[in-house]
Protein backbone atom coordinates (compact mmCIF):
# COMPACT_ATOMS: atom_id res chain seq x y z
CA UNK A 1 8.59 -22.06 -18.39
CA UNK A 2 9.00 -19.29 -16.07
CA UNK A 3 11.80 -19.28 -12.74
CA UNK A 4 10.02 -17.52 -10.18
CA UNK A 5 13.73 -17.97 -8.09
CA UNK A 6 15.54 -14.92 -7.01
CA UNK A 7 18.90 -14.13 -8.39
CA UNK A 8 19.77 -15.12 -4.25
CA UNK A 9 18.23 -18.44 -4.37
CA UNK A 10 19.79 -19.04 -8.43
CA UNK A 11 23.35 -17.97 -6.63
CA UNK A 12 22.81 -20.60 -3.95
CA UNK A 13 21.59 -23.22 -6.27
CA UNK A 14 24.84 -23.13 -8.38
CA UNK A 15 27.04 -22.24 -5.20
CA UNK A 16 25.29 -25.74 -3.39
CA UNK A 17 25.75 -27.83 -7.40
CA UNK A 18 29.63 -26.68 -7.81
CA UNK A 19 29.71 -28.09 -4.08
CA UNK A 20 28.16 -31.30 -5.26
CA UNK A 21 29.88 -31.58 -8.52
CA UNK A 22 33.46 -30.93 -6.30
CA UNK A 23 32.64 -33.69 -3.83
CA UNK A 24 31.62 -36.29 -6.78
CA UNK A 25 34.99 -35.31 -8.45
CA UNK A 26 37.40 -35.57 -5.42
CA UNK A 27 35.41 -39.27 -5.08
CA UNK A 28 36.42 -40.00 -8.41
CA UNK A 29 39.47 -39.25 -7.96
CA UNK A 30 40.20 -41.58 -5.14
CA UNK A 31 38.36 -44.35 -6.92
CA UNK A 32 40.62 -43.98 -9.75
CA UNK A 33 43.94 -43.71 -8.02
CA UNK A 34 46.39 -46.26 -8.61
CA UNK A 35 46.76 -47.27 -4.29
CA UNK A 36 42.87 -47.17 -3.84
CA UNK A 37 42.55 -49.77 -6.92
CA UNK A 38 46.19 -51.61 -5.63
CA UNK A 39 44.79 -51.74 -2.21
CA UNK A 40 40.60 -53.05 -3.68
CA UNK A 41 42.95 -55.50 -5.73
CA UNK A 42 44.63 -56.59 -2.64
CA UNK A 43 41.59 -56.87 -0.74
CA UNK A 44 39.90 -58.79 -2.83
CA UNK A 45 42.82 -61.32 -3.20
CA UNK A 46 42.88 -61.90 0.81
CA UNK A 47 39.50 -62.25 0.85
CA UNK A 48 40.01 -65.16 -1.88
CA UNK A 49 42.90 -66.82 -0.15
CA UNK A 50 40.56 -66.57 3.31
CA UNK A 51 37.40 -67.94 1.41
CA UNK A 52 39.91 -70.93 -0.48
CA UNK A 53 42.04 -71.54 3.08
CA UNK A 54 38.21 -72.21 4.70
CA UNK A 55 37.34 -74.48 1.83
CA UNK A 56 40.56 -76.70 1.89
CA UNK A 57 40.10 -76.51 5.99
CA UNK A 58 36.54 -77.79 6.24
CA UNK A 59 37.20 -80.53 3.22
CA UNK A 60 40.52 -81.88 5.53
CA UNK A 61 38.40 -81.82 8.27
CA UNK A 62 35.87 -83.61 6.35
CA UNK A 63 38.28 -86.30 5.36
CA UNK A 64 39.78 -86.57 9.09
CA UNK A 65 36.08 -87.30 10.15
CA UNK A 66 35.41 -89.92 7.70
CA UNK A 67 39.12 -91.44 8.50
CA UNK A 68 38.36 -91.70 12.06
CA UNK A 69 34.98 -93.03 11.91
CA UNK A 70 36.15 -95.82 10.09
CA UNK A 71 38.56 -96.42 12.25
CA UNK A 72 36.91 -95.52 16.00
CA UNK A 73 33.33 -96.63 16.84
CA UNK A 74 30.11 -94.30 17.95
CA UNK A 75 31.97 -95.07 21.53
CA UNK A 76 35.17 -93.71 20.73
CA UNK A 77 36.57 -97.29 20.92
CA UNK A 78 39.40 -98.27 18.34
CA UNK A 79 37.32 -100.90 15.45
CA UNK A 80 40.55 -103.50 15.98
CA UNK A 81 38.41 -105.61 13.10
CA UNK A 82 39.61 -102.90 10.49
CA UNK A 83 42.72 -100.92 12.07
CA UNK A 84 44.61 -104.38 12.23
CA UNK A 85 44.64 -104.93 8.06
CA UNK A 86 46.15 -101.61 7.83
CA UNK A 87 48.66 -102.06 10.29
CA UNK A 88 49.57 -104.90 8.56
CA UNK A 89 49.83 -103.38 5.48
CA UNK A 90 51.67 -100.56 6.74
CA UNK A 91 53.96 -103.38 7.81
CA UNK A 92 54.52 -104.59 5.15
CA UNK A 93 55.22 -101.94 3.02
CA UNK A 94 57.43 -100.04 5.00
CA UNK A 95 59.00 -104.26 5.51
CA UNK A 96 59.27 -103.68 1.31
CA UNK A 97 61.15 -100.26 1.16
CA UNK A 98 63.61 -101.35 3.83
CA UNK A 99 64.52 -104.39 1.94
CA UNK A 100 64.75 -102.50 -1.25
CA UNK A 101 66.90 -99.64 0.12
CA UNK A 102 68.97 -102.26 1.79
CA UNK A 103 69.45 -103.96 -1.68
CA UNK A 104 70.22 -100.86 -4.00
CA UNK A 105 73.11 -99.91 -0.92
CA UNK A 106 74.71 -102.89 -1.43
């Protein structure tokens, strides 16, 4: 296999490779350095808590939708037929623990 390069063009072509090889190194090197791996590690953390923090927001708001359209009509008007047993309840537990608390105070 014969070169048919010039000592000139041989010169550049190791000149332009130590060039290349320097550049791949020095990238390397910041891969490998303790802040740029602290600071991919923190990165990817965030990006976790930001993906989990969207999660837990759209399932709440999920669960405030499906509250409130048991409670409110298509109209926006309060469903009196099923807020009033819950009131009640509410009553009546709330009735309960004031009783009780009253009883262990005494």
């Amino acid at each position: 296999m014969s070169d048919d390069r010039t000592p000139a063009q041989i010169e550049a072509d190791i000149v332009r490779r130590r060039e290349q090889l320097a550049v791949t190194l020095d990238e390397i090197g910041v891969r490998v350095h303790p802040k740029t791996i602290i600071g991919d590690a923190k990165a990817r953390v965030a990006s976790t808590v930001d993906e989990t923090a969207g999660r837990v927001f759209v399932a709440a708001n999920r669960v405030v939708t499906d509250v409130k359209a048991r409670f409110v009509d298509e109209d926006g008007a309060p469903r009196v037929d099923r807020i009033l047993p819950v009131a009640l309840l509410a009553a009546g537990v709330i009735g309960l623990i004031a009783v009780s608390s009253r009883k262990h105070r005494d």
